[in-house]
PDB file of N, CA and C in Angstrom:
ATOM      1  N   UNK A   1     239.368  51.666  59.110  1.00  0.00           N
ATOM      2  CA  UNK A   1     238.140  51.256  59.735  1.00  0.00           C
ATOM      3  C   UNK A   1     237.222  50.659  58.680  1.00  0.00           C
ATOM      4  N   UNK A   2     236.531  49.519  58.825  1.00  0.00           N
ATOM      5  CA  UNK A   2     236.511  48.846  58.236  1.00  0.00           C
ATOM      6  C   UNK A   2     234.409  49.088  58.180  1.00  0.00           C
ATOM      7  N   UNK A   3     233.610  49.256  57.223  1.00  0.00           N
ATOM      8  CA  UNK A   3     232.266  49.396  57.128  1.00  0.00           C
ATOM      9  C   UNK A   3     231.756  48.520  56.943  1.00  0.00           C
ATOM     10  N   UNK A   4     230.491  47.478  58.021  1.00  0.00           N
ATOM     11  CA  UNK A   4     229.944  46.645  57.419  1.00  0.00           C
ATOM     12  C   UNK A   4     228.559  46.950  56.837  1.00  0.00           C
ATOM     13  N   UNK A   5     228.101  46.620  55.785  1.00  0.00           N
ATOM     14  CA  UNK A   5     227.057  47.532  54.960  1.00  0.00           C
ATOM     15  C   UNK A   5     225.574  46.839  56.171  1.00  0.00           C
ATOM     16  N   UNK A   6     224.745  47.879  56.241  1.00  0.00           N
ATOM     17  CA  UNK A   6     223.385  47.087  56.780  1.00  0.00           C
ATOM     18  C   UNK A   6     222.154  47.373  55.725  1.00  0.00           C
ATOM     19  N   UNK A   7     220.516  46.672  56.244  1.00  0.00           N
ATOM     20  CA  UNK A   7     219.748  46.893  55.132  1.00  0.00           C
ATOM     21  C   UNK A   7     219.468  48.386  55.004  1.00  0.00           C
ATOM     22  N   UNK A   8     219.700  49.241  55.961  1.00  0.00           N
ATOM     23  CA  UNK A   8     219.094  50.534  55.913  1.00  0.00           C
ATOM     24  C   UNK A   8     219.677  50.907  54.862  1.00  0.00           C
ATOM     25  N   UNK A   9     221.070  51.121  54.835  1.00  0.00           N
ATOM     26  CA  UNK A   9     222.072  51.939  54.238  1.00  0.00           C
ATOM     27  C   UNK A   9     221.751  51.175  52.715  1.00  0.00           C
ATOM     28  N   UNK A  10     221.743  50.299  52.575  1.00  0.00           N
ATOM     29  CA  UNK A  10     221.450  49.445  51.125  1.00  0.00           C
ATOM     30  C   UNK A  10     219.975  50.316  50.448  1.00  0.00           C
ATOM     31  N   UNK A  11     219.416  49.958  51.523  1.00  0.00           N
ATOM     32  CA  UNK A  11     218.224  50.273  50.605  1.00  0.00           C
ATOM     33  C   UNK A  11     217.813  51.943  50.986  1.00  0.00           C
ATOM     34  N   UNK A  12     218.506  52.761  51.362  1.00  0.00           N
ATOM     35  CA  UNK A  12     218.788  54.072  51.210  1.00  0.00           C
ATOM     36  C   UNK A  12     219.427  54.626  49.725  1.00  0.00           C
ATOM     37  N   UNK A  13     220.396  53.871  49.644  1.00  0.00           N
ATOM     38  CA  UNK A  13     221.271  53.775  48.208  1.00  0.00           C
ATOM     39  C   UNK A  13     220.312  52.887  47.239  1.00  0.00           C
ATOM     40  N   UNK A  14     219.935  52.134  47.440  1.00  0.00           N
ATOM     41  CA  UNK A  14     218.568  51.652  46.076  1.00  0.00           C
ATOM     42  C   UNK A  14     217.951  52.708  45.949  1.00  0.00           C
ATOM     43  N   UNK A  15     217.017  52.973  46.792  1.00  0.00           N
ATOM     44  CA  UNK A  15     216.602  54.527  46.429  1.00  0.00           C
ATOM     45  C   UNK A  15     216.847  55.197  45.592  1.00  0.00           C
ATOM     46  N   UNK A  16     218.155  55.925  46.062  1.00  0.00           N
ATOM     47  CA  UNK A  16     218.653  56.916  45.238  1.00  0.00           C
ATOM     48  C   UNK A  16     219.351  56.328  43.809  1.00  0.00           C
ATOM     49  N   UNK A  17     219.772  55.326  43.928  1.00  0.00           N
ATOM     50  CA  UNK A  17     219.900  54.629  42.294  1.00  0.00           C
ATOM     51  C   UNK A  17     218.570  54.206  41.686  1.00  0.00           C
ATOM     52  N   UNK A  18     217.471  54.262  42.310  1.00  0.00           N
ATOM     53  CA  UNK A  18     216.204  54.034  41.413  1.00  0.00           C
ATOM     54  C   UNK A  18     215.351  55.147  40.956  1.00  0.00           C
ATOM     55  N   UNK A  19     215.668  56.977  41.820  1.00  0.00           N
ATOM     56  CA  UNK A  19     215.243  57.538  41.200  1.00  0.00           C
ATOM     57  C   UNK A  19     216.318  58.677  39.850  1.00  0.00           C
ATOM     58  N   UNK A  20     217.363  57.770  40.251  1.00  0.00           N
ATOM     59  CA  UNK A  20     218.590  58.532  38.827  1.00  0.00           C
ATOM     60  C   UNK A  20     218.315  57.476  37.945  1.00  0.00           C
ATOM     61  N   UNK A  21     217.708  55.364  37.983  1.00  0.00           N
ATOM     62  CA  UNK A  21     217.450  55.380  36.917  1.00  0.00           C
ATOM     63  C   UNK A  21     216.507  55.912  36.025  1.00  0.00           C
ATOM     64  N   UNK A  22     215.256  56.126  36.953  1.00  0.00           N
ATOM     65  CA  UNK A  22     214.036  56.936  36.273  1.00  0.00           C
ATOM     66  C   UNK A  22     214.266  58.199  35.323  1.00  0.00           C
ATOM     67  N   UNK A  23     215.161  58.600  35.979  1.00  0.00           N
ATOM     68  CA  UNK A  23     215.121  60.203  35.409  1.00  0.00           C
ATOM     69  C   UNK A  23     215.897  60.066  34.095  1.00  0.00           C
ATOM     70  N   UNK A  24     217.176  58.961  34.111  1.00  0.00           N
ATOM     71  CA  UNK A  24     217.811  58.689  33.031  1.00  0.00           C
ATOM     72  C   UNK A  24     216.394  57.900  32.055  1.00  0.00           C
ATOM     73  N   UNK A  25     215.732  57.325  32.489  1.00  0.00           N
ATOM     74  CA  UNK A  25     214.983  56.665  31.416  1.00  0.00           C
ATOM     75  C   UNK A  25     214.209  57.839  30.585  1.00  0.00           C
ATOM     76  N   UNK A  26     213.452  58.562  31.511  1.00  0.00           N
ATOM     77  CA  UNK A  26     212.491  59.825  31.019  1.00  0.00           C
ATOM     78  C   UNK A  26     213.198  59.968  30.009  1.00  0.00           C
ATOM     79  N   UNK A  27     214.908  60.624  30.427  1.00  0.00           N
ATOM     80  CA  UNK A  27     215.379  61.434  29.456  1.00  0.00           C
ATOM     81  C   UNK A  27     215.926  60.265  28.483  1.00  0.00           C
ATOM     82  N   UNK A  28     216.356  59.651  28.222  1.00  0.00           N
ATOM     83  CA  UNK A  28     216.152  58.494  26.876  1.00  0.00           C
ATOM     84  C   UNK A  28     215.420  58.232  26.272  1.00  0.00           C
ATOM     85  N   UNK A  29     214.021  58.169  27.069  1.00  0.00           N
ATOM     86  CA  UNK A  29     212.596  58.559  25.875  1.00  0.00           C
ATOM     87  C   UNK A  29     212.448  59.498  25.384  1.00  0.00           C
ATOM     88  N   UNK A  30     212.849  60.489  25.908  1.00  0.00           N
ATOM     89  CA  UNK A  30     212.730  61.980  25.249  1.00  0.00           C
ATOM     90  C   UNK A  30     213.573  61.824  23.626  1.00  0.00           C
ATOM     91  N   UNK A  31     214.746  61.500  24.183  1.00  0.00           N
ATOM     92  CA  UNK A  31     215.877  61.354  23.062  1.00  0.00           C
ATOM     93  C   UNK A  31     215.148  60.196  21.822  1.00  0.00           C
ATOM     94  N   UNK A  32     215.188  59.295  22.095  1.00  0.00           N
ATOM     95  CA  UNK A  32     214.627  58.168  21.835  1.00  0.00           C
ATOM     96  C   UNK A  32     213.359  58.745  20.383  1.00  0.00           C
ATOM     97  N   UNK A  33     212.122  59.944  21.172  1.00  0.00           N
ATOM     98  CA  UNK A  33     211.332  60.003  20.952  1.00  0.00           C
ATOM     99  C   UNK A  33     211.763  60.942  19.174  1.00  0.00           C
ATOM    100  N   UNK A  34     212.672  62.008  19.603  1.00  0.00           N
ATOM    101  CA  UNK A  34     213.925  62.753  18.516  1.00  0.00           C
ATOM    102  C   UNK A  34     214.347  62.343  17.584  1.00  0.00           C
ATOM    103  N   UNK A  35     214.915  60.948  17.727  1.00  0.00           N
ATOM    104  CA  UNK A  35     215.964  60.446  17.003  1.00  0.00           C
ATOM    105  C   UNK A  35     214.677  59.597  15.962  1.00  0.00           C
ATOM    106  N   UNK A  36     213.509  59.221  16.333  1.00  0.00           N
ATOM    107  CA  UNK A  36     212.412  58.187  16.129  1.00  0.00           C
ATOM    108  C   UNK A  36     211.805  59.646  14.728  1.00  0.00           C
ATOM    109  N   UNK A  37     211.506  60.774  15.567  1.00  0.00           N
ATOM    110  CA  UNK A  37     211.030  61.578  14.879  1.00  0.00           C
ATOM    111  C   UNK A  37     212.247  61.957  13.153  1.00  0.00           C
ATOM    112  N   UNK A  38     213.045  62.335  13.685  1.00  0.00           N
ATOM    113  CA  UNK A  38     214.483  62.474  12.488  1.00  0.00           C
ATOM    114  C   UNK A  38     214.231  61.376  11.560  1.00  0.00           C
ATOM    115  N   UNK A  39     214.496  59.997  11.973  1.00  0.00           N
ATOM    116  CA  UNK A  39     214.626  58.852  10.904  1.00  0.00           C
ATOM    117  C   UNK A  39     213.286  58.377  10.516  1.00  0.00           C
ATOM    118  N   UNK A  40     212.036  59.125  11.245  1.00  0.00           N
ATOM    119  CA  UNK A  40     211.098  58.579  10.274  1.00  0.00           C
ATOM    120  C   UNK A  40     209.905  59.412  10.449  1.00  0.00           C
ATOM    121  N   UNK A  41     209.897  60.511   9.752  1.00  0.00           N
ATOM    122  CA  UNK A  41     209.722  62.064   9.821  1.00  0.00           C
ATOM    123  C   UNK A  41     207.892  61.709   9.656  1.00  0.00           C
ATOM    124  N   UNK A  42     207.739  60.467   8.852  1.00  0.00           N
ATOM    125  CA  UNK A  42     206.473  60.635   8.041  1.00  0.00           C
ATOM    126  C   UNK A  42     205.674  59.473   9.396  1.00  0.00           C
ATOM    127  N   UNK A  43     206.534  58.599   9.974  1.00  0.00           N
ATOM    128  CA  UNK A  43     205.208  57.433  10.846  1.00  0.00           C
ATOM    129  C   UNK A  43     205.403  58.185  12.283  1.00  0.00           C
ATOM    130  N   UNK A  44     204.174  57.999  13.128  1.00  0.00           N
ATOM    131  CA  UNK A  44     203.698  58.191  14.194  1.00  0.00           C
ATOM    132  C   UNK A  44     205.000  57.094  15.138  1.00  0.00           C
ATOM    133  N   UNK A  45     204.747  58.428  16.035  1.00  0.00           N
ATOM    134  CA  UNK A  45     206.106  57.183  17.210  1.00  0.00           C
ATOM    135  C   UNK A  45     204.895  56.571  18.109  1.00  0.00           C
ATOM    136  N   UNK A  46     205.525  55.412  18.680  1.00  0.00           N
ATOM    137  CA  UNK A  46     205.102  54.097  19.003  1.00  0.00           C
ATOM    138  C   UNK A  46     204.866  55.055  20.709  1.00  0.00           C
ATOM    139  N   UNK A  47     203.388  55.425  20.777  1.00  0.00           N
ATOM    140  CA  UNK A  47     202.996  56.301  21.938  1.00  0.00           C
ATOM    141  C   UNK A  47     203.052  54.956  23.356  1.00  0.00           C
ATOM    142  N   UNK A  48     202.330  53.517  22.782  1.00  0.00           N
ATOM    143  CA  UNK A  48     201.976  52.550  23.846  1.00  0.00           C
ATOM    144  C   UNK A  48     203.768  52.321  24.432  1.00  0.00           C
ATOM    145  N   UNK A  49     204.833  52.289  23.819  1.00  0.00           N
ATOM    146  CA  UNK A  49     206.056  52.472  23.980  1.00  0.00           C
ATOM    147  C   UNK A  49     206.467  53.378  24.890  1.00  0.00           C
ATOM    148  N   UNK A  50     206.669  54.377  24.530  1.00  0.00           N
ATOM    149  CA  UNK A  50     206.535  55.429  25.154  1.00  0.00           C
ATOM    150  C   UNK A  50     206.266  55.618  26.376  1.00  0.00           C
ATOM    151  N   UNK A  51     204.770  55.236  26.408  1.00  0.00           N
ATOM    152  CA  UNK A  51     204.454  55.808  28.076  1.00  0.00           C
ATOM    153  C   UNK A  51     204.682  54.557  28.298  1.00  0.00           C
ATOM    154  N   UNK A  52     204.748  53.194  28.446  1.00  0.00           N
ATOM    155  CA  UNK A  52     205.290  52.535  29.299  1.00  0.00           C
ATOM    156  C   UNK A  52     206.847  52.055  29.597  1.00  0.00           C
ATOM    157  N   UNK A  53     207.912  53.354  28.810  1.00  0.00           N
ATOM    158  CA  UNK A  53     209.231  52.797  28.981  1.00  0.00           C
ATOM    159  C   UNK A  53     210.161  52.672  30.480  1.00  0.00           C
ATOM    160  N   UNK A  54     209.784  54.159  30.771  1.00  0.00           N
ATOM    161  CA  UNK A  54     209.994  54.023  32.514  1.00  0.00           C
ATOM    162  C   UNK A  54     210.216  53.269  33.050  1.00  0.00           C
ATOM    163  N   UNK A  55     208.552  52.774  33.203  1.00  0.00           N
ATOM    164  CA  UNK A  55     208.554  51.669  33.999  1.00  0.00           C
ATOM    165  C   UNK A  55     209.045  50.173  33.811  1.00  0.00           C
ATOM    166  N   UNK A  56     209.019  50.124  32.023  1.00  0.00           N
ATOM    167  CA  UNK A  56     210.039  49.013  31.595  1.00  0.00           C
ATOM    168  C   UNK A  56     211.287  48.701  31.928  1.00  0.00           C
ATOM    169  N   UNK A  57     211.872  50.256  31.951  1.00  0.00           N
ATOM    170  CA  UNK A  57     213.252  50.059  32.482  1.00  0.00           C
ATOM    171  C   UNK A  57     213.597  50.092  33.832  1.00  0.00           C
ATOM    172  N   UNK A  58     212.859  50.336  34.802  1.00  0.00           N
ATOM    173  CA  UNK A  58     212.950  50.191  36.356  1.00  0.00           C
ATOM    174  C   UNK A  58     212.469  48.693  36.441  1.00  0.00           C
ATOM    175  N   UNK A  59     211.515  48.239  36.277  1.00  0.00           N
ATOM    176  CA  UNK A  59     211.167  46.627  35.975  1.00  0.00           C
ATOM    177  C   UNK A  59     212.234  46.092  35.994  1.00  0.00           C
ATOM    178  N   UNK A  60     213.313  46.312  34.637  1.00  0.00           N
ATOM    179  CA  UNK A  60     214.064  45.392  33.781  1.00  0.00           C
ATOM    180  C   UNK A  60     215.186  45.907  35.368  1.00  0.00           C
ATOM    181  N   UNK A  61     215.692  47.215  35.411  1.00  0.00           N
ATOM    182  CA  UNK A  61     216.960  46.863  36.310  1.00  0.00           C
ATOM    183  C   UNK A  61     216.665  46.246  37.574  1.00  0.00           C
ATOM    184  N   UNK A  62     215.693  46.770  38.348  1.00  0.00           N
ATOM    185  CA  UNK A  62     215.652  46.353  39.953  1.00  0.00           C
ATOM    186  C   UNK A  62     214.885  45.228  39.956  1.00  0.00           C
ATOM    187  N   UNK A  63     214.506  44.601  39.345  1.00  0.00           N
ATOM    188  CA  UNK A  63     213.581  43.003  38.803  1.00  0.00           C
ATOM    189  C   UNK A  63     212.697  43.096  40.211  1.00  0.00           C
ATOM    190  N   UNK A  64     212.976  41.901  41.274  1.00  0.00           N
ATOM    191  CA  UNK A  64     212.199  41.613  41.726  1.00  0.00           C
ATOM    192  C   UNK A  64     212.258  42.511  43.320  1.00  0.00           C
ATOM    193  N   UNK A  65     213.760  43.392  43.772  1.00  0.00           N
ATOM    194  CA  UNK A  65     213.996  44.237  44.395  1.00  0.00           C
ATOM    195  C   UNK A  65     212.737  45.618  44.446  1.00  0.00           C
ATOM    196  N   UNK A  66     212.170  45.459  43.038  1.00  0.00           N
ATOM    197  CA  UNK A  66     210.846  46.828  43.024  1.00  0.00           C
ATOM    198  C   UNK A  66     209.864  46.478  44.590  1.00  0.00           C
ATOM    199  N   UNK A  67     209.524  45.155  44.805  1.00  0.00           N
ATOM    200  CA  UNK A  67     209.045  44.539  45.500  1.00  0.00           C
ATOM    201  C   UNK A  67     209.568  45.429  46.950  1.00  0.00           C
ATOM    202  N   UNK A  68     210.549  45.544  47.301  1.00  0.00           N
ATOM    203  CA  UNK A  68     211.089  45.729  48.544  1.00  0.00           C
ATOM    204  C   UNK A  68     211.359  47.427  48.996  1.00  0.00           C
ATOM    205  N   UNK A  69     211.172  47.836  47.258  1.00  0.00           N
ATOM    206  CA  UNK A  69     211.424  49.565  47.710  1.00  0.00           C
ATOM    207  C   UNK A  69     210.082  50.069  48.167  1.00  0.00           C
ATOM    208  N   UNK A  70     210.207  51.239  48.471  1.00  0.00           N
ATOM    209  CA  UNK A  70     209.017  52.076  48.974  1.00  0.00           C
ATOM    210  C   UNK A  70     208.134  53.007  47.403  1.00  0.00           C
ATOM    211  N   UNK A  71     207.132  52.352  47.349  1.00  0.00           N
ATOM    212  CA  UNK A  71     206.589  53.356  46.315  1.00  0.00           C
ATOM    213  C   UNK A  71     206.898  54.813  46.446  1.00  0.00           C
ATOM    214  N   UNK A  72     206.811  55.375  45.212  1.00  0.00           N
ATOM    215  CA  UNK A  72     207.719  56.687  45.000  1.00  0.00           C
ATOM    216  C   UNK A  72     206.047  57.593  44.863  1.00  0.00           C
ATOM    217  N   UNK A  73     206.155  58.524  45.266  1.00  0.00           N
ATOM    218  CA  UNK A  73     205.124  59.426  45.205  1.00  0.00           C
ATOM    219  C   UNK A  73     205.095  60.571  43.958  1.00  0.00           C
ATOM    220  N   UNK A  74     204.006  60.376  43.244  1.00  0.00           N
ATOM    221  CA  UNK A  74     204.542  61.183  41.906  1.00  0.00           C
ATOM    222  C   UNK A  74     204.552  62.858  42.151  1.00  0.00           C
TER     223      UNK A  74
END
């Protein structure tokens, strides 16, 4: 039996791939923030970085699709 995909089901599954990329990003800044601290024990990490990576990286994957999802409620 053969599935033809519709918009619901699509953008049900965007969804849920946009809040596993978030959570993967958080946790890459976290890491990110570690590895920044280790190799350069003595300079301040790049905070304006930081808090806007998230959203850099949801930007960068779902480009102009952000447009079409449902804002996420924090």
């Amino acid at each position: 039996m053969s599935r033809t995909p519709n918009s619901d089901r699509i953008l049900r599954h965007a969804v849920k791939l946009r809040s596993a990329v978030k959570d993967l990003a958080h946790g890459d800044n976290i890491i990110s923030q570690w590895c920044h601290g280790l190799d350069e024990p003595h300079e301040l990490p790049p905070t304006d970085w930081i808090k806007c990576y998230p959203e850099t990286v949801d930007t960068w994957v779902f480009g102009s699709l952000c447009a079409l999802l449902p804002v996420e409620q924090p």
